[in-house]
C-alpha atoms as a PDB file:
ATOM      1  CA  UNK A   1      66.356 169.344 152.153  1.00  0.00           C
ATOM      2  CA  UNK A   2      65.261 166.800 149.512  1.00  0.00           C
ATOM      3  CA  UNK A   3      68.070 164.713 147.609  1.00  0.00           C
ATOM      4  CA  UNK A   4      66.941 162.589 144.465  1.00  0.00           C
ATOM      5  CA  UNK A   5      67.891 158.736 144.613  1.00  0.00           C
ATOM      6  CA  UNK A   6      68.439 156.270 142.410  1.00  0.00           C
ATOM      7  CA  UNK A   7      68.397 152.833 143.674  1.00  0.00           C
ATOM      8  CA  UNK A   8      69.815 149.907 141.547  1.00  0.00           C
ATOM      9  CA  UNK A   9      70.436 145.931 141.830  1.00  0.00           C
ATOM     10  CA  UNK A  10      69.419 143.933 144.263  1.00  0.00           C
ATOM     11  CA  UNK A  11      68.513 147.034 146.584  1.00  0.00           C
ATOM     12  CA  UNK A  12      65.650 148.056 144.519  1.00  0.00           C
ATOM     13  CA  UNK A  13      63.885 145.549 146.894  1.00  0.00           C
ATOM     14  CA  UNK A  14      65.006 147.124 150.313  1.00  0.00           C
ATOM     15  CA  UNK A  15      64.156 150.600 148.732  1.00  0.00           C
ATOM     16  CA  UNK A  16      61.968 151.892 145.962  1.00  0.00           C
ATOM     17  CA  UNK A  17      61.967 155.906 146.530  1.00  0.00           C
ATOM     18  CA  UNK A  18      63.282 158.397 143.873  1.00  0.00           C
ATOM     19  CA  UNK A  19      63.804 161.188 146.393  1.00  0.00           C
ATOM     20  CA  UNK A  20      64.548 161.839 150.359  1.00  0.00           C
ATOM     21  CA  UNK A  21      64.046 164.499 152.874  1.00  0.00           C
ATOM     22  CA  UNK A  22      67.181 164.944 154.957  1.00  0.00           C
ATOM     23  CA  UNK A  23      68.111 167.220 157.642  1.00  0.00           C
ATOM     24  CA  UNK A  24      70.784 169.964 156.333  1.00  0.00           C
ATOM     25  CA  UNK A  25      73.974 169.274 156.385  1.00  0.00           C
ATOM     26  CA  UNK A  26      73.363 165.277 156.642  1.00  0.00           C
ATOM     27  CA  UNK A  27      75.855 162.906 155.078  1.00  0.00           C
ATOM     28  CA  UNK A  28      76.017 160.429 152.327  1.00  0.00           C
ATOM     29  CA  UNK A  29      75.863 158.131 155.294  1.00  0.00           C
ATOM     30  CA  UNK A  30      72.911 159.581 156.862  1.00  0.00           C
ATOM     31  CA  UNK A  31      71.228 159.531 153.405  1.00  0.00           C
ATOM     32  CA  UNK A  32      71.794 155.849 152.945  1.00  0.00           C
ATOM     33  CA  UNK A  33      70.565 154.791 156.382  1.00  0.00           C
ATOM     34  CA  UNK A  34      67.348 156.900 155.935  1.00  0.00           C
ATOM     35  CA  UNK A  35      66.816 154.805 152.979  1.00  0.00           C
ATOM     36  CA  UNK A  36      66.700 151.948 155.282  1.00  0.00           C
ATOM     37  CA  UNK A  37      69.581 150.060 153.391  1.00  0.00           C
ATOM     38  CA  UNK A  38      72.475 148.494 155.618  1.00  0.00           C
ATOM     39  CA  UNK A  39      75.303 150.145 154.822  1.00  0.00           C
ATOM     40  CA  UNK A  40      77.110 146.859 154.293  1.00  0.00           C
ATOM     41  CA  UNK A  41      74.786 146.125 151.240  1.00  0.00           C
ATOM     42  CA  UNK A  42      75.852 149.044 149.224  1.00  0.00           C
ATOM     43  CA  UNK A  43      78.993 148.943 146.809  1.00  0.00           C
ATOM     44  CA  UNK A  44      79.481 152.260 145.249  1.00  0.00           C
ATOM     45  CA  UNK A  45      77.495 155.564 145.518  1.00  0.00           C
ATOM     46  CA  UNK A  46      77.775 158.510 143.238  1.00  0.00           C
ATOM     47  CA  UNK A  47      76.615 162.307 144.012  1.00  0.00           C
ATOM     48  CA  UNK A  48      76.180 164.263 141.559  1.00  0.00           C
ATOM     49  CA  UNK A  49      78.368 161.550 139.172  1.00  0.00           C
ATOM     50  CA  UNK A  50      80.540 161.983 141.541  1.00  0.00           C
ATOM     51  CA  UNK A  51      82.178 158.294 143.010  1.00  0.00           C
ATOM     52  CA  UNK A  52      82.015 158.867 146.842  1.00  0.00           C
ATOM     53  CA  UNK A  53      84.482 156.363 148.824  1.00  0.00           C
ATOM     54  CA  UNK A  54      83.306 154.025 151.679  1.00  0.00           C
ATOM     55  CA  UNK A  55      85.718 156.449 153.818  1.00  0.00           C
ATOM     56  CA  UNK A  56      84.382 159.381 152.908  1.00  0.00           C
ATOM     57  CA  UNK A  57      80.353 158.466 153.497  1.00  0.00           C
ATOM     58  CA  UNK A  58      80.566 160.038 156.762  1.00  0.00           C
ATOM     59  CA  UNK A  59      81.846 163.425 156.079  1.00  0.00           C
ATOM     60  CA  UNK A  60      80.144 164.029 152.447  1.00  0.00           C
ATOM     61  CA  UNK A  61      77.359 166.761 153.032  1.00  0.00           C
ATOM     62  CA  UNK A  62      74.498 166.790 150.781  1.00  0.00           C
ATOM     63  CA  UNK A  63      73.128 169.430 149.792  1.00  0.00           C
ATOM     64  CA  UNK A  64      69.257 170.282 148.257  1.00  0.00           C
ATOM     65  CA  UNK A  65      68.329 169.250 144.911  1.00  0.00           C
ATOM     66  CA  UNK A  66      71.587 166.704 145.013  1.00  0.00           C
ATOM     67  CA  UNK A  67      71.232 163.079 142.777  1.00  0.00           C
ATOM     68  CA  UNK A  68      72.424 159.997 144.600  1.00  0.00           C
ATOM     69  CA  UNK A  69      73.068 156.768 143.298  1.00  0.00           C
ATOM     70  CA  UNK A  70      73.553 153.920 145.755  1.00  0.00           C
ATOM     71  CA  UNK A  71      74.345 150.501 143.876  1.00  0.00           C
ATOM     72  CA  UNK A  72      74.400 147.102 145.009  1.00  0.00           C
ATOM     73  CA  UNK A  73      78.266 145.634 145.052  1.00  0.00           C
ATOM     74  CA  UNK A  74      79.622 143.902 141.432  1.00  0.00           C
ATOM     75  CA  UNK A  75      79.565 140.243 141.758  1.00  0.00           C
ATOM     76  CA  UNK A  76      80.602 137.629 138.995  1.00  0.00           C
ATOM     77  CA  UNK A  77      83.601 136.320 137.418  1.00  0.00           C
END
C-alpha cells in the first residue's frame, strides 16, 4: 500500500519523500521508521488531520491512499 507523507522542520533533511510503500496493515510506527527518521526526532504526526499520540504509533493501521504528516518537535520560548 502507498501512504502520502509530508515531512516538515528539521526532518526535511533526514527525509525528502512525498509518498511510501508499506506492507498492509503496517503502523504509524512502521511508517515512520521506513522513512528512516528515529522515532525520538518526531513531535507530532497527523493521519488523515488526524493528531495520532506517541502511545498510539504502534497500533494505528494505515491504510492505502492515507496522508501522513510527521513534524519535527516545537522548540522556543
Amino acid at each position: 500500500m502507498r501512504v502520502k507523507v509530508r515531512v516538515t522542520g528539521h526532518l526535511i533533511d533526514l527525509c525528502s519523500v512525498d509518498e511510501v510503500e508499506l506492507s498492509e496493515g503496517a503502523s504509524v510506527a512502521d511508517a515512520v521508521a521506513a522513512l528512516g527518521i528515529p522515532p525520538e526526532q518526531v513531535g507530532l504526526v497527523s493521519v488523515d488531520g488526524q493528531a495520532v499520540s506517541k502511545a498510539r504509533r504502534d497500533t494505528t493501521a494505515l491504510t492505502d491512499g492515507n496522508e501522513m504528516v510527521v513534524m519535527a518537535p516545537l522548540t522556543g520560548g
